[in-house]
Every structure is written in C-alpha cells, then in structure tokens.
N, C-alpha and C. Protein backbone atom coordinates (compact mmCIF):
# COMPACT_ATOMS: atom_id res chain seq x y z
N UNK A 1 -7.12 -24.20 15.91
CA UNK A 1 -6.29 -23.03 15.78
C UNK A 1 -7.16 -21.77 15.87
N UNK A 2 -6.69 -21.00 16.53
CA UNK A 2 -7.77 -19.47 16.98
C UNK A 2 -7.60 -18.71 15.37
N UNK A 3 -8.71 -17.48 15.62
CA UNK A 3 -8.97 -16.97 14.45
C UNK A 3 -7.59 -16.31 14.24
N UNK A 4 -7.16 -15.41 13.63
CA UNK A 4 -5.84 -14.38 13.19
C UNK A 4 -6.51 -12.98 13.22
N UNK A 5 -6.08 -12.03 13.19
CA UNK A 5 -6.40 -10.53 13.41
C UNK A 5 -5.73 -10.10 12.43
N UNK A 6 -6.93 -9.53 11.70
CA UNK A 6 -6.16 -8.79 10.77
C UNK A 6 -6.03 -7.13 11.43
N UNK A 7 -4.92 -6.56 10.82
CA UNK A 7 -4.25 -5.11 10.91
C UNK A 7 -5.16 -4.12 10.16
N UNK A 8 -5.57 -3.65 10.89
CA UNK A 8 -7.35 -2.83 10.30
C UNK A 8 -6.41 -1.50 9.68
N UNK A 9 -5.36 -1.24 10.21
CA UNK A 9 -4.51 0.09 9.87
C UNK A 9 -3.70 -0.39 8.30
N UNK A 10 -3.46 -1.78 8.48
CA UNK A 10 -2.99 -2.34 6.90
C UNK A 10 -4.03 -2.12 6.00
N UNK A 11 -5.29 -2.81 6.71
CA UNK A 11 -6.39 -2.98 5.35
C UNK A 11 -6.83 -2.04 4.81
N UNK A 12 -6.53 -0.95 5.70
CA UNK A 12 -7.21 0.47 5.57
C UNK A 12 -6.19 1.17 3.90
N UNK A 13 -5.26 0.94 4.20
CA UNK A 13 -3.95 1.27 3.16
C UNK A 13 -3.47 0.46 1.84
N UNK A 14 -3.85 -0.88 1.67
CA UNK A 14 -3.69 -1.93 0.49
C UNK A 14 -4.89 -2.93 -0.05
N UNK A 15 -4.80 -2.97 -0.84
CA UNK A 15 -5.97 -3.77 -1.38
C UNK A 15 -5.12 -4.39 -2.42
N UNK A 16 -6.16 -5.88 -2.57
CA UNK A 16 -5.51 -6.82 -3.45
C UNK A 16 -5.71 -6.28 -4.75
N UNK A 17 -5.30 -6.99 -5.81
CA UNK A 17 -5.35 -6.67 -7.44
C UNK A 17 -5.76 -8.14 -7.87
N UNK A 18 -6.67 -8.50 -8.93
CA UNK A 18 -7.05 -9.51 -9.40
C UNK A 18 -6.15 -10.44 -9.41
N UNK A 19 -5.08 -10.47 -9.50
CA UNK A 19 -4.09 -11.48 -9.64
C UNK A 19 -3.14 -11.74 -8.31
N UNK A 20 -3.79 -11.16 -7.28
CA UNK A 20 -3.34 -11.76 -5.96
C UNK A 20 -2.03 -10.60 -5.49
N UNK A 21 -1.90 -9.70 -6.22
CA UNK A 21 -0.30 -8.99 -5.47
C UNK A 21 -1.16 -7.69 -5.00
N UNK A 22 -0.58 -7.10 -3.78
CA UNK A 22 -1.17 -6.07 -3.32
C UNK A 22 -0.74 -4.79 -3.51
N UNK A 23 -2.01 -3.71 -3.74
CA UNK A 23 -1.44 -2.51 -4.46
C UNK A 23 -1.54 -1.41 -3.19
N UNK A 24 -0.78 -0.47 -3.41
CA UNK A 24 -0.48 0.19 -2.38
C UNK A 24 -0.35 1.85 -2.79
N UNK A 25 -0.83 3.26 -2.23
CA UNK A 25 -0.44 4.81 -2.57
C UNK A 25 1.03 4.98 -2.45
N UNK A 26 1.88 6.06 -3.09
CA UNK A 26 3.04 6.27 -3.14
C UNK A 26 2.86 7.65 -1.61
N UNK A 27 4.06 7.82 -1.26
CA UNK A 27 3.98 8.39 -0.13
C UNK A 27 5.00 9.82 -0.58
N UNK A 28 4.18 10.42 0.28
CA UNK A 28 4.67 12.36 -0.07
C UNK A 28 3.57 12.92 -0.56
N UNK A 29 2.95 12.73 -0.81
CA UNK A 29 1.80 13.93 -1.61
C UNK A 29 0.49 14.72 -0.40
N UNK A 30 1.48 14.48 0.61
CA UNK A 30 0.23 15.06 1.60
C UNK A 30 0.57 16.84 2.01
N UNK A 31 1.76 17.06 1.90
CA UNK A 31 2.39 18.55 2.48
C UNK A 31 3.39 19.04 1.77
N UNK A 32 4.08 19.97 1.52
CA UNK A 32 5.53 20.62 0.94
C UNK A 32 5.16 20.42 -0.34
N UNK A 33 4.05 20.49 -0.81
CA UNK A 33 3.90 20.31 -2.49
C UNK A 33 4.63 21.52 -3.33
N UNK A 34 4.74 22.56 -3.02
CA UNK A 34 5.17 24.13 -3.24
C UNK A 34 6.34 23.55 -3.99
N UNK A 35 7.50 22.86 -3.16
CA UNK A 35 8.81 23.10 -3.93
C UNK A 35 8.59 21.49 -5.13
N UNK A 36 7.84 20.46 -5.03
CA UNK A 36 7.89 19.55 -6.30
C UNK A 36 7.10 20.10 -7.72
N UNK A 37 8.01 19.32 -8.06
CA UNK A 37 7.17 19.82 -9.45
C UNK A 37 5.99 19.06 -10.43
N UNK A 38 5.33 19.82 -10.93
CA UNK A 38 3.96 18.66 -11.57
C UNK A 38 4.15 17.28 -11.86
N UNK A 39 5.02 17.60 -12.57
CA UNK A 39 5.44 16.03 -13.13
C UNK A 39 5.69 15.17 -11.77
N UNK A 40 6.26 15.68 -10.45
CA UNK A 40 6.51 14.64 -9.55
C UNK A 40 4.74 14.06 -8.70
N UNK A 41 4.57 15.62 -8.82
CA UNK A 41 2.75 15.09 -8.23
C UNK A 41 2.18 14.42 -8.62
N UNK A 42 2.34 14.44 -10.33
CA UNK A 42 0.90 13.69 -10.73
C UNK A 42 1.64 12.03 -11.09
N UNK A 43 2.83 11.91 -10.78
CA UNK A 43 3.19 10.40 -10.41
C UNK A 43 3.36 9.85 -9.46
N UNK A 44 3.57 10.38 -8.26
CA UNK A 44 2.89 10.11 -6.77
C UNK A 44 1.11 10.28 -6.95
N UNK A 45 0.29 10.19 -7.80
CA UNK A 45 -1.27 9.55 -7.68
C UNK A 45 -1.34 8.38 -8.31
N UNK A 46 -0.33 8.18 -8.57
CA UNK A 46 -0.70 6.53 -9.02
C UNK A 46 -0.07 5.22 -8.17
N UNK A 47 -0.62 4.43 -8.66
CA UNK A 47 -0.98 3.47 -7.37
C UNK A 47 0.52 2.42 -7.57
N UNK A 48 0.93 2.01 -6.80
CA UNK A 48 1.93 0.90 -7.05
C UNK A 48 2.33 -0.22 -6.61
N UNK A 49 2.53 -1.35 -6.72
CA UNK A 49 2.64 -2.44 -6.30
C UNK A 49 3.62 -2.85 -5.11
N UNK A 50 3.01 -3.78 -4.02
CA UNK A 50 4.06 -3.89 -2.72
C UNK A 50 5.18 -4.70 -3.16
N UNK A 51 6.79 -4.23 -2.34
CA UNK A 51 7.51 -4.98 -3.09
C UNK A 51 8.29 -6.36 -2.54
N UNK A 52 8.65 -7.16 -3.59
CA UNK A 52 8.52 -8.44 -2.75
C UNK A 52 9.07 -8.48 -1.27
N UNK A 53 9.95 -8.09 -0.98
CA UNK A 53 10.90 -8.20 0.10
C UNK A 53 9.78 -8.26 1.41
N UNK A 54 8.88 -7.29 0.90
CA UNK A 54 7.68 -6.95 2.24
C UNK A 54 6.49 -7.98 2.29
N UNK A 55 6.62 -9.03 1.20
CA UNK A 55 5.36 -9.75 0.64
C UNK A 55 4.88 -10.39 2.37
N UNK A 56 6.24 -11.24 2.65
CA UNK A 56 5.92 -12.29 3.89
C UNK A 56 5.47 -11.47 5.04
N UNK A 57 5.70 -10.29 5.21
CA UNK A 57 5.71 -9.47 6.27
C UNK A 57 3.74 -8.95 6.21
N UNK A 58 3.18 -8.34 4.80
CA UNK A 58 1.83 -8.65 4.80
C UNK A 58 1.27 -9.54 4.70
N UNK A 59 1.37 -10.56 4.18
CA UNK A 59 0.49 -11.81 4.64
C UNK A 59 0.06 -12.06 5.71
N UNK A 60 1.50 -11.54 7.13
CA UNK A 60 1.24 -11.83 8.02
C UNK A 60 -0.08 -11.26 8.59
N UNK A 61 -0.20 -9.86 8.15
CA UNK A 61 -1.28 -8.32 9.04
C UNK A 61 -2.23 -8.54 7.86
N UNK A 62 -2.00 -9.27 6.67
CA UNK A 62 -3.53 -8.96 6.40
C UNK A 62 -3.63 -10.70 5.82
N UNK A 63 -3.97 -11.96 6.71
CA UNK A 63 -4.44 -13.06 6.77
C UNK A 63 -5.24 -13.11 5.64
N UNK A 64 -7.00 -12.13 5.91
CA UNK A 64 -7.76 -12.78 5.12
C UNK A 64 -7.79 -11.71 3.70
N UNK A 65 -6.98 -11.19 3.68
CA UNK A 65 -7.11 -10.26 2.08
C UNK A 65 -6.72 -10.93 0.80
C-alpha cells in the first residue's frame, strides 16, 4: 500500500492533545475587532476542540498526526 499525504495546510492549523482528540484556533479574531467586545476577543484566544462530526473527515488529511 503507497505512503498517504498528509494536508500540510491541516497540519499547519491542528495539533493533537495528549489524549488523541485534535485541538484547533477559534475563527474571527483576525479583522473587524472595533465593533466586538473584550469579552468576545479574549474567548476567541483560546483553543478548542475539533468536533466529532469532522473527526472522520481529519483522519483522513492528517494520517500520521
């Protein structure tokens, strides 16, 4: 069976967590910060877990992670 390719644009974006589930950035915190408010910023920097529905779909793009 040939090697698998991993998705260098996935690996670049998730990394595993000791216990095998992959953690992932919340999305929005790059532009239009002006109209959110603190409280929404500083909970978009924390990190959050992928959710199952998408599990089978990364396994696929990231084989060896």
């Amino acid at each position: 069976m040939p090697k698998l390719k991993t998705n260098k644009a996935a690996a670049k974006r998730f990394s595993v967590t000791g216990t095998g589930e992959l953690k992932r950035q919340k999305a929005g915190k790059q532009h239009i910060l002006t109209k959110k408010t603190r409280k929404t910023k500083r909970d978009l920097r924390k990190t959050e877990l992928v959710n199952s529905a998408n599990k089978k779909t990364m396994k696929k793009i990231l084989p060896y992670l």
